[in-house]
N, C-alpha and C. Protein backbone atom coordinates (compact mmCIF):
# COMPACT_ATOMS: atom_id res chain seq x y z
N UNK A 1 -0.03 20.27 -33.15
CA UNK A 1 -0.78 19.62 -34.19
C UNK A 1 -0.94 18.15 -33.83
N UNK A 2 -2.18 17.54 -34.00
CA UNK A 2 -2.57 16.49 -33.47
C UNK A 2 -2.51 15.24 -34.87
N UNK A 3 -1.73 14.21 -35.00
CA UNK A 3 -1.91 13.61 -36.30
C UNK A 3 -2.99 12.02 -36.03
N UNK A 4 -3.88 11.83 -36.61
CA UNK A 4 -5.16 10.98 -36.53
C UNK A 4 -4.30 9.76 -37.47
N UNK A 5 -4.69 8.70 -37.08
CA UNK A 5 -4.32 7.05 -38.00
C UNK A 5 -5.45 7.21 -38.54
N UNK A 6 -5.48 7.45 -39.84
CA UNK A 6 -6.74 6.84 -40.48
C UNK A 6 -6.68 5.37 -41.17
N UNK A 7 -5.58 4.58 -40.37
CA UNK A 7 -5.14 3.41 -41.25
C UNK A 7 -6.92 2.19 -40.73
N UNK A 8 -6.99 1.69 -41.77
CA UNK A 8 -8.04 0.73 -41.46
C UNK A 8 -7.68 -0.13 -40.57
N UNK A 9 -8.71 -0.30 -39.30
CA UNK A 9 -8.38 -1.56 -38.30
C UNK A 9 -7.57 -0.72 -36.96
N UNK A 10 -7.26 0.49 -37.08
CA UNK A 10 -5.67 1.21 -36.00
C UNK A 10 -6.61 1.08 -34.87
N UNK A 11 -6.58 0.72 -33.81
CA UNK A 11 -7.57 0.88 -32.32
C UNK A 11 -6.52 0.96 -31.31
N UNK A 12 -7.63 1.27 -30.18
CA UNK A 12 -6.37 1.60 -29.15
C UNK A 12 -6.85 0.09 -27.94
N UNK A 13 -5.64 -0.64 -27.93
CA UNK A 13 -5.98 -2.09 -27.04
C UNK A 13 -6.94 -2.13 -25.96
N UNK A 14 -7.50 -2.90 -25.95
CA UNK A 14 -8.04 -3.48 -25.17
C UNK A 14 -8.18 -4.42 -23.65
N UNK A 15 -6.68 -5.11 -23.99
CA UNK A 15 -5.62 -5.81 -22.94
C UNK A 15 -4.23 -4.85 -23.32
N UNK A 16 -3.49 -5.03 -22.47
CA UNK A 16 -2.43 -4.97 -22.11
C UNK A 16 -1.25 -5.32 -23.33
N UNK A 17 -1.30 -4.18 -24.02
CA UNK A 17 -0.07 -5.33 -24.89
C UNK A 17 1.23 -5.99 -24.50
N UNK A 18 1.66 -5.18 -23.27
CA UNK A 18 2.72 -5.79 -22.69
C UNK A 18 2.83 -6.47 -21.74
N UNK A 19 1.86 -7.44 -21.17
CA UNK A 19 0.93 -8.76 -20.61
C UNK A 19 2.09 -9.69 -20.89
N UNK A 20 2.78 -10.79 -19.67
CA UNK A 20 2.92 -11.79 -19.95
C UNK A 20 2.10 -12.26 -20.53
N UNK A 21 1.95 -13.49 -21.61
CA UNK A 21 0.70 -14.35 -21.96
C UNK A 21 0.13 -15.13 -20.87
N UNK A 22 -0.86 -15.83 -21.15
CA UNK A 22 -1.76 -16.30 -19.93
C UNK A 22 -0.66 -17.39 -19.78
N UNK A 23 -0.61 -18.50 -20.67
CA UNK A 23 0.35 -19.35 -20.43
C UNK A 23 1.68 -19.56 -19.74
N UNK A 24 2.00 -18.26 -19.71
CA UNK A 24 3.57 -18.06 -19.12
C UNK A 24 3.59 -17.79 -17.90
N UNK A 25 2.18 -16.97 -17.84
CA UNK A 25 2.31 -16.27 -15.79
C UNK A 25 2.36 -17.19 -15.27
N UNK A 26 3.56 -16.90 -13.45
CA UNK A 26 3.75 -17.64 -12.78
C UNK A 26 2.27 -17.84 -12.38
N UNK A 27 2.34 -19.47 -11.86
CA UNK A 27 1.22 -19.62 -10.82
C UNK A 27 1.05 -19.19 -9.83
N UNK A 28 2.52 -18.86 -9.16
CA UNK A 28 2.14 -18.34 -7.77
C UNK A 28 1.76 -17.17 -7.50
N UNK A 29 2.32 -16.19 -8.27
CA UNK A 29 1.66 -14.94 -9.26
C UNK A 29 0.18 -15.02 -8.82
N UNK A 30 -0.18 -15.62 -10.08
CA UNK A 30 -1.55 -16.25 -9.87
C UNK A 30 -2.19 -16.41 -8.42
N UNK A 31 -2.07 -17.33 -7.73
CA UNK A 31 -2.19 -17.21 -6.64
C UNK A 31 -2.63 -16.24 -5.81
N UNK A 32 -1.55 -15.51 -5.54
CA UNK A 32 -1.40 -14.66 -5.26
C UNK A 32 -2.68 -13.20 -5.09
N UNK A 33 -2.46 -13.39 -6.75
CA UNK A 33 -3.73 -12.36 -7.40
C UNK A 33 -5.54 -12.71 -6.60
N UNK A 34 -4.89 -14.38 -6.28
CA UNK A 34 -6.58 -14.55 -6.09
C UNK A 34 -6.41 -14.69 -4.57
N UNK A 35 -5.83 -14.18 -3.54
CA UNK A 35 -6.09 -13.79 -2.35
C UNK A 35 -6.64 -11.85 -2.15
N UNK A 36 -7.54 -11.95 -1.42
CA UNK A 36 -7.53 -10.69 -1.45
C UNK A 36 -6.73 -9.67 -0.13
N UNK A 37 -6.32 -8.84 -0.23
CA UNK A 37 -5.96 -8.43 0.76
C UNK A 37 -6.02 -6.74 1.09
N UNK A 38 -5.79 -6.63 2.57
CA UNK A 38 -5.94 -4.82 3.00
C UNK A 38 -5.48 -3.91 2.32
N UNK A 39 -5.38 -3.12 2.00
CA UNK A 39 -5.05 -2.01 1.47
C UNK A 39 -4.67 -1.33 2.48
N UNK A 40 -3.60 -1.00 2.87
CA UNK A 40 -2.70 -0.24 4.02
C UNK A 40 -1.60 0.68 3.50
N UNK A 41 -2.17 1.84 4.18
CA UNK A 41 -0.49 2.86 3.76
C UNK A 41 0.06 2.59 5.31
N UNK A 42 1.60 2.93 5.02
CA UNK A 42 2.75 2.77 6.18
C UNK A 42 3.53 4.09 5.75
N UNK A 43 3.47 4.68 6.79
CA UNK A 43 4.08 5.77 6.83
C UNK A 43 5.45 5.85 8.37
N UNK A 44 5.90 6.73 7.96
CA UNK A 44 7.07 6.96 9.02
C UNK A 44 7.49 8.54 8.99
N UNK A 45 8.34 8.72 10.00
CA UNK A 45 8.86 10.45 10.41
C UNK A 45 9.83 10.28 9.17
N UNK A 46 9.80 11.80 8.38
CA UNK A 46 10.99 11.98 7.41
C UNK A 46 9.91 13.32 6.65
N UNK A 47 8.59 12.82 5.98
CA UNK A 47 8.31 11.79 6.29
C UNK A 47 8.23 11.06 4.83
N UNK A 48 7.97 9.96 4.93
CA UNK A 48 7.77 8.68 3.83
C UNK A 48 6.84 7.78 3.91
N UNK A 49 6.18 7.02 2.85
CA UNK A 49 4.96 6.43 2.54
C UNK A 49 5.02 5.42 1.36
N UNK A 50 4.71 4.25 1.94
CA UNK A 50 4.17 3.33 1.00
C UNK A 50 3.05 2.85 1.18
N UNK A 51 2.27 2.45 -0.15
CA UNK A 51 0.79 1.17 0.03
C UNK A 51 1.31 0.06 -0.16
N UNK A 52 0.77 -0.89 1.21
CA UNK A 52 1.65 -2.14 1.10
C UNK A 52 0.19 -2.95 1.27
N UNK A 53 -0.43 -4.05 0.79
CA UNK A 53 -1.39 -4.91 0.77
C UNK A 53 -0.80 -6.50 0.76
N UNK A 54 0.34 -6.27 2.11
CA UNK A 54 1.05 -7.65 2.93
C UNK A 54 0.97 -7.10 4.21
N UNK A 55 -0.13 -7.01 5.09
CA UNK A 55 0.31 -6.64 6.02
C UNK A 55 -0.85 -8.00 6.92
N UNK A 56 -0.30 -8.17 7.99
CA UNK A 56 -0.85 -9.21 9.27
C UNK A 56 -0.56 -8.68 10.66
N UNK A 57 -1.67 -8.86 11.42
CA UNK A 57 -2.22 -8.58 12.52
C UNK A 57 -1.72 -9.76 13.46
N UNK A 58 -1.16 -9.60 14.28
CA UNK A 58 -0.71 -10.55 15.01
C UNK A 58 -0.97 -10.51 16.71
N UNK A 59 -1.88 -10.89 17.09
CA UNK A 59 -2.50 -10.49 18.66
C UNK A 59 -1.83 -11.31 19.66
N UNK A 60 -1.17 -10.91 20.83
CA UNK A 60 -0.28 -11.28 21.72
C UNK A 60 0.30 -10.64 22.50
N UNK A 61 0.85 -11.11 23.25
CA UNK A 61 2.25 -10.29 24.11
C UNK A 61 3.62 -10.37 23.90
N UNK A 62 3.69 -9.37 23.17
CA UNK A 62 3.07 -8.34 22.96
C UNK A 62 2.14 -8.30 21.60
N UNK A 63 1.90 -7.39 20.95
CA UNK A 63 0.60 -7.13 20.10
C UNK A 63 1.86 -7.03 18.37
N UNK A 64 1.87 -7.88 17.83
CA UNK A 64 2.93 -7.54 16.76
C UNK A 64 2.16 -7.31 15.00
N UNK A 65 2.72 -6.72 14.23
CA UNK A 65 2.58 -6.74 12.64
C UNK A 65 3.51 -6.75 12.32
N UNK A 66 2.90 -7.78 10.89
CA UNK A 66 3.92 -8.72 9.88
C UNK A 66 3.48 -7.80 8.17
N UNK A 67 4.85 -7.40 7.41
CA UNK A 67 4.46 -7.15 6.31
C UNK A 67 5.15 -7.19 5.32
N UNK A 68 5.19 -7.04 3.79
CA UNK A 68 6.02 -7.49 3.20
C UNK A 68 6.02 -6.24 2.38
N UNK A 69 7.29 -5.76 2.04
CA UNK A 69 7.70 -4.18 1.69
C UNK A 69 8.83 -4.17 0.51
N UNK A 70 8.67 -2.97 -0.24
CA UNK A 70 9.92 -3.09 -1.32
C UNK A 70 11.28 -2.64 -0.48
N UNK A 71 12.24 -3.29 -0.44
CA UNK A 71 13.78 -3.23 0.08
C UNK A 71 14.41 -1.75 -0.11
N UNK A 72 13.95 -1.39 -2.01
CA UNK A 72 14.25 -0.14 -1.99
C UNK A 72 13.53 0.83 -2.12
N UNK A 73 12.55 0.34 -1.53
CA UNK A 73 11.47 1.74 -1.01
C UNK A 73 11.81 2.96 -0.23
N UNK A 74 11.69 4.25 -0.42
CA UNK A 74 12.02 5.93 0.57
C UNK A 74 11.46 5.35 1.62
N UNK A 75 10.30 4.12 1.59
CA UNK A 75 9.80 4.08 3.57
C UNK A 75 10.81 3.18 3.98
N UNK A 76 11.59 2.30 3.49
CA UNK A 76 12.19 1.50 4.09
C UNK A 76 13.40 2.11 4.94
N UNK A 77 13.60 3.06 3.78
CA UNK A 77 14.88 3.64 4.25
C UNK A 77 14.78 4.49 5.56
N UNK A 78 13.58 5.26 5.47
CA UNK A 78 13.49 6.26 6.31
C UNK A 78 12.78 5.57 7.68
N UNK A 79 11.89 4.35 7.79
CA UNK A 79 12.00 3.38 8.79
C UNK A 79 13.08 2.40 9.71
N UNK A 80 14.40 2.39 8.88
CA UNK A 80 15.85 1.88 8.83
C UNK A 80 15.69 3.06 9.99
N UNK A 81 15.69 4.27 9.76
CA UNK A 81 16.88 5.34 10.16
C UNK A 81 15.67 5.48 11.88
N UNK A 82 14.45 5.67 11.52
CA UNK A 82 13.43 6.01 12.94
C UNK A 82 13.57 5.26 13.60
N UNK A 83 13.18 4.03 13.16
CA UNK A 83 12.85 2.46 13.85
C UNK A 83 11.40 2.42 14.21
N UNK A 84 10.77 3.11 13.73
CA UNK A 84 9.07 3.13 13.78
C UNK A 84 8.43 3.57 12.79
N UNK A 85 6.71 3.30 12.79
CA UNK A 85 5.93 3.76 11.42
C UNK A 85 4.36 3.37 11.64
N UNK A 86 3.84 3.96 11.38
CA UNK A 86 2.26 4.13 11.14
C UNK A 86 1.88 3.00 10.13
N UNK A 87 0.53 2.53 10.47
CA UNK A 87 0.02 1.46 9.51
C UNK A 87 -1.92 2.11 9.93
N UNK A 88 -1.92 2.69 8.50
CA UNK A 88 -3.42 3.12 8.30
C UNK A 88 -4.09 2.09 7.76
N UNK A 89 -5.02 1.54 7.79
CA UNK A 89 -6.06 0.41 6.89
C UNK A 89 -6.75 1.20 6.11
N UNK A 90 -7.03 1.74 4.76
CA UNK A 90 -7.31 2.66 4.01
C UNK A 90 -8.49 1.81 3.46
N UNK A 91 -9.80 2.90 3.16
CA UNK A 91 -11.15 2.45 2.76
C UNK A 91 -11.55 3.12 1.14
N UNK A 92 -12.94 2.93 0.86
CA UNK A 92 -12.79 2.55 -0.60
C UNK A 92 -12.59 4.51 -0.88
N UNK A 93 -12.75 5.67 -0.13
CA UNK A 93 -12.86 6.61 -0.98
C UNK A 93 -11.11 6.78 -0.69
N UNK A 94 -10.29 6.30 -0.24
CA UNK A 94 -8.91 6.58 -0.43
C UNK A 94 -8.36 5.18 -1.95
N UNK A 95 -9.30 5.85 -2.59
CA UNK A 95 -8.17 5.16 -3.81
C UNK A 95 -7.21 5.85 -4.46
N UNK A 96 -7.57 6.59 -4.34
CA UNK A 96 -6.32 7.82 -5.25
C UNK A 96 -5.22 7.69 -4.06
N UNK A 97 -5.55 7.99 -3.34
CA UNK A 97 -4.35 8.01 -2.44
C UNK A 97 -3.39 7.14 -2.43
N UNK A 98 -4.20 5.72 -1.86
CA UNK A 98 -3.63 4.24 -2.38
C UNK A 98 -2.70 4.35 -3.76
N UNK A 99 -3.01 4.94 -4.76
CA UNK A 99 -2.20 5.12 -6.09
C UNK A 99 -1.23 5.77 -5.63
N UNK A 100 -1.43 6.95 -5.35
CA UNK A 100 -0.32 7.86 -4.98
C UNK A 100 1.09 7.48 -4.45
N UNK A 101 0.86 6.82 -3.33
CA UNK A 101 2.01 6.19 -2.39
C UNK A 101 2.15 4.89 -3.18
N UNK A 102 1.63 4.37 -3.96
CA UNK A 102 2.06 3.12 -4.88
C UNK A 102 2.74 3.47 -5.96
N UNK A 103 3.09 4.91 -6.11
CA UNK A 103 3.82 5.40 -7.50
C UNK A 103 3.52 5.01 -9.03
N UNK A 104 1.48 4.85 -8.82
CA UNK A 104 0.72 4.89 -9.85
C UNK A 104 0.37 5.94 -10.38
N UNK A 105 0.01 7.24 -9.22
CA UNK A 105 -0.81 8.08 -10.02
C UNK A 105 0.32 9.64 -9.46
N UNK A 106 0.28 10.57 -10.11
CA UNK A 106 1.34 11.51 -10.15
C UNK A 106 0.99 12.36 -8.73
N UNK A 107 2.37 12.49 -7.87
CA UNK A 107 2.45 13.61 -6.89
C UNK A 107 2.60 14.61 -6.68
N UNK A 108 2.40 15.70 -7.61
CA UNK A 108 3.34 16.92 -7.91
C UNK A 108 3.25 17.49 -6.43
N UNK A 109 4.30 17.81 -5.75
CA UNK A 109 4.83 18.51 -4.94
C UNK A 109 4.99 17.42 -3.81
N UNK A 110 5.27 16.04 -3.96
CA UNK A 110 5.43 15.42 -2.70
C UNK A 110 3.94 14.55 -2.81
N UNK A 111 4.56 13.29 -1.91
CA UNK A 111 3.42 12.55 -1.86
C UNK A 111 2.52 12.67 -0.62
N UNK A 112 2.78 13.77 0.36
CA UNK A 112 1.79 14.53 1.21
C UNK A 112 1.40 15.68 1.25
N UNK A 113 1.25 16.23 -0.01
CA UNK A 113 1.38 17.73 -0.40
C UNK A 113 -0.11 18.04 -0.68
N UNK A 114 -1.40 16.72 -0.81
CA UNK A 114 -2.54 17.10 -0.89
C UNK A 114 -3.00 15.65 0.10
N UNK A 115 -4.54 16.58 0.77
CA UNK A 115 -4.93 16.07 1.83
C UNK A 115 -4.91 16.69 3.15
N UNK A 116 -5.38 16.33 4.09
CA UNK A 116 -5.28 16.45 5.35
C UNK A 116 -4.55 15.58 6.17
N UNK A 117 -3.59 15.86 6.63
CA UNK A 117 -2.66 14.76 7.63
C UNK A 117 -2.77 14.91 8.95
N UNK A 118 -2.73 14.12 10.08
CA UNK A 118 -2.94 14.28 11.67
C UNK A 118 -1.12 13.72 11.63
N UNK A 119 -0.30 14.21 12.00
CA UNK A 119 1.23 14.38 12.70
C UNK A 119 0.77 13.27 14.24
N UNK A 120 1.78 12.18 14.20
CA UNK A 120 2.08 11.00 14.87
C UNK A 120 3.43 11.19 15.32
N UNK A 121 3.72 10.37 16.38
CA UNK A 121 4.86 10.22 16.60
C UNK A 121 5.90 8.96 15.68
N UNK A 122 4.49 8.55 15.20
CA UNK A 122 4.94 7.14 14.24
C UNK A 122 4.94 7.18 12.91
N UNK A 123 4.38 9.06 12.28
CA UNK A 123 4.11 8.98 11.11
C UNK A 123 2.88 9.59 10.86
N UNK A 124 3.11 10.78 9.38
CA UNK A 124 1.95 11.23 9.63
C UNK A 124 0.66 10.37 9.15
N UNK A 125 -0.65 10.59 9.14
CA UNK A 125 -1.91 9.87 8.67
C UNK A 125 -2.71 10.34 8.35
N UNK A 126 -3.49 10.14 7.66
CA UNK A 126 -4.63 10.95 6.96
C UNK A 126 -5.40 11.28 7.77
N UNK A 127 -6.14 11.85 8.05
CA UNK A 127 -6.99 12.68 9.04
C UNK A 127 -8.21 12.13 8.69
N UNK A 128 -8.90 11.68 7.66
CA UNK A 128 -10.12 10.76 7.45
C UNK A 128 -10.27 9.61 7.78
N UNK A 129 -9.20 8.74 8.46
CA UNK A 129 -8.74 7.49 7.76
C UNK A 129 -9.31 6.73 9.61
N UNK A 130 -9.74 5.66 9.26
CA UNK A 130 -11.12 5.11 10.52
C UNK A 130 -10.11 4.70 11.28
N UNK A 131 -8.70 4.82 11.71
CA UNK A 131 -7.80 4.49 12.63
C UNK A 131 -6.30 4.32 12.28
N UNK A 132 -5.16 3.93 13.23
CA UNK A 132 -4.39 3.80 12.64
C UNK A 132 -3.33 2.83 14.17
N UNK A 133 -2.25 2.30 13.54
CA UNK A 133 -1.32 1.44 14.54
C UNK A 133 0.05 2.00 14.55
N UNK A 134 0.51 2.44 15.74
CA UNK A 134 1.58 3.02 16.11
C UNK A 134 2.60 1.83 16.26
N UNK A 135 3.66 1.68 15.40
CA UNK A 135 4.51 0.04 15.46
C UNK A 135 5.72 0.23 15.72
N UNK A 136 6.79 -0.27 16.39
CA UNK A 136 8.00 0.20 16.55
C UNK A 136 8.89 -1.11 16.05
N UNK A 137 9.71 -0.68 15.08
CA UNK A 137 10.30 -2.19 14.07
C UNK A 137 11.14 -2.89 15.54
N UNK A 138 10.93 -3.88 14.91
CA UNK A 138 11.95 -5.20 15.47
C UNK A 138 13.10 -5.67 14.90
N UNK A 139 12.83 -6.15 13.39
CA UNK A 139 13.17 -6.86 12.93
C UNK A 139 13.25 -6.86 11.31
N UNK A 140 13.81 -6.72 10.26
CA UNK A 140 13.42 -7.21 9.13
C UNK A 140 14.34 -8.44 8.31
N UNK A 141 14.27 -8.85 7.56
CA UNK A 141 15.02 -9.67 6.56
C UNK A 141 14.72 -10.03 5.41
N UNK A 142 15.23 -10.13 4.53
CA UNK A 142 14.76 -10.41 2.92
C UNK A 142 13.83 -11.69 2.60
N UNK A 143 12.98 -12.07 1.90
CA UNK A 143 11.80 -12.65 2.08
C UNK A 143 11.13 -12.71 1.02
N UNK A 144 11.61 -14.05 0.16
CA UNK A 144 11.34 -14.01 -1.07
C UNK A 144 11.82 -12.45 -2.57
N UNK A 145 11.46 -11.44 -2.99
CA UNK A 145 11.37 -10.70 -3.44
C UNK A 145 11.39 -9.53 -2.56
N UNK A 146 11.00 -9.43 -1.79
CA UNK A 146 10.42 -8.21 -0.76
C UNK A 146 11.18 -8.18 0.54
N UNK A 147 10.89 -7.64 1.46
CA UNK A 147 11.48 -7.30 2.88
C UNK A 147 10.47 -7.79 3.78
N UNK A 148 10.69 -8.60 4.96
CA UNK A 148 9.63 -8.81 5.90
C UNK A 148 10.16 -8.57 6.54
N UNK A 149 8.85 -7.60 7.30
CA UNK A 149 8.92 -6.41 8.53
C UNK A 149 8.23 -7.07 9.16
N UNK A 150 9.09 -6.92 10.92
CA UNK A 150 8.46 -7.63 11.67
C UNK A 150 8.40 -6.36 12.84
N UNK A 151 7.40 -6.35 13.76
CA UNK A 151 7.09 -5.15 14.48
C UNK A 151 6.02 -5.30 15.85
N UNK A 152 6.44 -4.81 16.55
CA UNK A 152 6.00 -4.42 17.99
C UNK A 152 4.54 -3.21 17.69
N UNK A 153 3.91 -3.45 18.03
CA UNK A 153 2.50 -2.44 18.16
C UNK A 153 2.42 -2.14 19.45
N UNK A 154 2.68 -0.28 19.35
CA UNK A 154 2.86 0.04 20.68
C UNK A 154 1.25 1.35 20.85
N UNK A 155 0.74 1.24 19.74
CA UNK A 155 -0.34 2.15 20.20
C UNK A 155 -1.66 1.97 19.16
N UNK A 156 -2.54 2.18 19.29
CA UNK A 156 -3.55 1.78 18.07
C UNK A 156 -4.67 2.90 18.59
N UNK A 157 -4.65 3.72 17.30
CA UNK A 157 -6.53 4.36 17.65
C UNK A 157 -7.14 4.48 16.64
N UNK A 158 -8.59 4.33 17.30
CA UNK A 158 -9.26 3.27 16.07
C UNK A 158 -10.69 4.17 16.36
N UNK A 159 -10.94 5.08 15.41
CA UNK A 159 -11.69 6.34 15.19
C UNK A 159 -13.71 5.87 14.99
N UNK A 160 -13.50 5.25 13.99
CA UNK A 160 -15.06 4.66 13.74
C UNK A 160 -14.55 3.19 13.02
N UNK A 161 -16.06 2.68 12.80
CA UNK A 161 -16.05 1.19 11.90
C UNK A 161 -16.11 2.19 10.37
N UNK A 162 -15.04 1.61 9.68
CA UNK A 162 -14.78 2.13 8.51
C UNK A 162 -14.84 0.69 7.63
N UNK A 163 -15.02 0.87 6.22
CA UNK A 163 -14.98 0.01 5.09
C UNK A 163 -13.46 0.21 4.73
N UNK A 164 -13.31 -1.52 4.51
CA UNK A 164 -11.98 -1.52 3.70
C UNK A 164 -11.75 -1.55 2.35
N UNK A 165 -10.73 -1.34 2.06
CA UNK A 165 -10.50 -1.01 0.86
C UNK A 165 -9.59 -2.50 0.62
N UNK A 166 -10.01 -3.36 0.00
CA UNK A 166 -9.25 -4.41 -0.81
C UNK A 166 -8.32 -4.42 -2.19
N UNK A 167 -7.60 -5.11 -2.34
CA UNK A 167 -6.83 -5.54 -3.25
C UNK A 167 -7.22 -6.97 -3.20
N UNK A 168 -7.34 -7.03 -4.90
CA UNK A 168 -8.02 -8.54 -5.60
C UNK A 168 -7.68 -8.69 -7.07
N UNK A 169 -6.63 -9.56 -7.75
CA UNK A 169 -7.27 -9.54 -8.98
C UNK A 169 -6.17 -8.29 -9.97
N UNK A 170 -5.66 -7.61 -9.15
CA UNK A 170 -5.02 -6.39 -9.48
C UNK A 170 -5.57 -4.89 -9.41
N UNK A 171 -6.65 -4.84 -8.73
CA UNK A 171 -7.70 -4.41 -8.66
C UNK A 171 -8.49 -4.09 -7.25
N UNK A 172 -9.05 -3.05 -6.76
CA UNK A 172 -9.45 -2.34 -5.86
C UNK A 172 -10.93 -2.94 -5.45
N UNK A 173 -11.13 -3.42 -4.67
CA UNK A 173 -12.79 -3.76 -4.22
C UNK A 173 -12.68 -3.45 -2.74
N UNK A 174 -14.68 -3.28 -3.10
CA UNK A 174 -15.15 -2.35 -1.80
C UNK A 174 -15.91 -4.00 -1.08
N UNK A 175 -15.75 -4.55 -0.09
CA UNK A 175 -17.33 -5.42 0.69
C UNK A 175 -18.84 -4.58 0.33
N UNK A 176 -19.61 -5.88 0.27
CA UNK A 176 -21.01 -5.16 -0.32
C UNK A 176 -21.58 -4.56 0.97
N UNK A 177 -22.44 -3.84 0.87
CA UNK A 177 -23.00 -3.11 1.94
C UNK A 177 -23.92 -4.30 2.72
């Protein structure tokens, strides 16, 4: 049985009722919000998966990536134990997915239990997905709030020119065509 508010004025919000106020959010917060950045899943053998949108490209000798990860994340742990992991750059029709491994939107049976995956030595990857970087950890240490992962890039294949998928704002954007 379904019970209706017929109280005058009852609506369902509009914002966030449980919103810091504008006044209170950190600035750097802020900040933050107004950089935009990749949208990347990191995956590893186990296997395990996070969407992390801290990740940096670092070109050299050798070829390294920089990223910033939850401490008690299943990928951290299960990257601890490999010492390697996959870094996909995910485009605008992987948004659900992006949710998925962000522990937004529900996994029933595992968070690789729908989709197509291609099996890595670094982790599996989506089989749609316009490339991916084979990384073998170096290094991490605590880093502000988060974990910074520091990493060796030992293989990269890079399928077609694909659209990225951004983070902005709190929020998912595509580049205009």
């Amino acid at each position: 049985m379904f019970h209706v508010n017929h109280e005058p004025g009852a609506e369902i919000h509009h914002t966030d009722p449980f919103a810091v106020p504008t006044g209170q959010r950190s600035p750097v917060r802020r900040l933050r919000g107004r950089l935009a950045a990749p949208v990347t899943l990191w995956t590893t053998p186990g296997p395990a998966g996070l969407t992390v949108s801290s990740t940096l490209v670092a070109e050299g000798e050798p070829d390294r990536l920089l990223g910033l990860i939850d401490p008690e994340s299943d990928l951290w742990a299960a990257v601890e134990e490999s010492g390697r992991f996959a870094v996909t750059p995910l485009g605008p029709p992987h948004r659900q997915l992006a949710d998925r491994f962000a522990g937004l939107f529900p996994a029933p049976g595992g968070l690789f239990a729908t989709g197509a995956w291609n099996d890595t030595p670094y982790g599996p990857v989506p089989a749609d997905a316009g490339g991916w970087a084979g990384c073998r950890l170096d290094t991490a240490r605590e880093y502000g709030w988060g974990l910074l992962v520091e990493a060796t890039i030992e293989a990269v294949d890079l399928a077609e020119e694909a659209t990225p998928l951004l983070h902005y704002r709190g929020r998912y954007h595509e580049l205009p065509a």
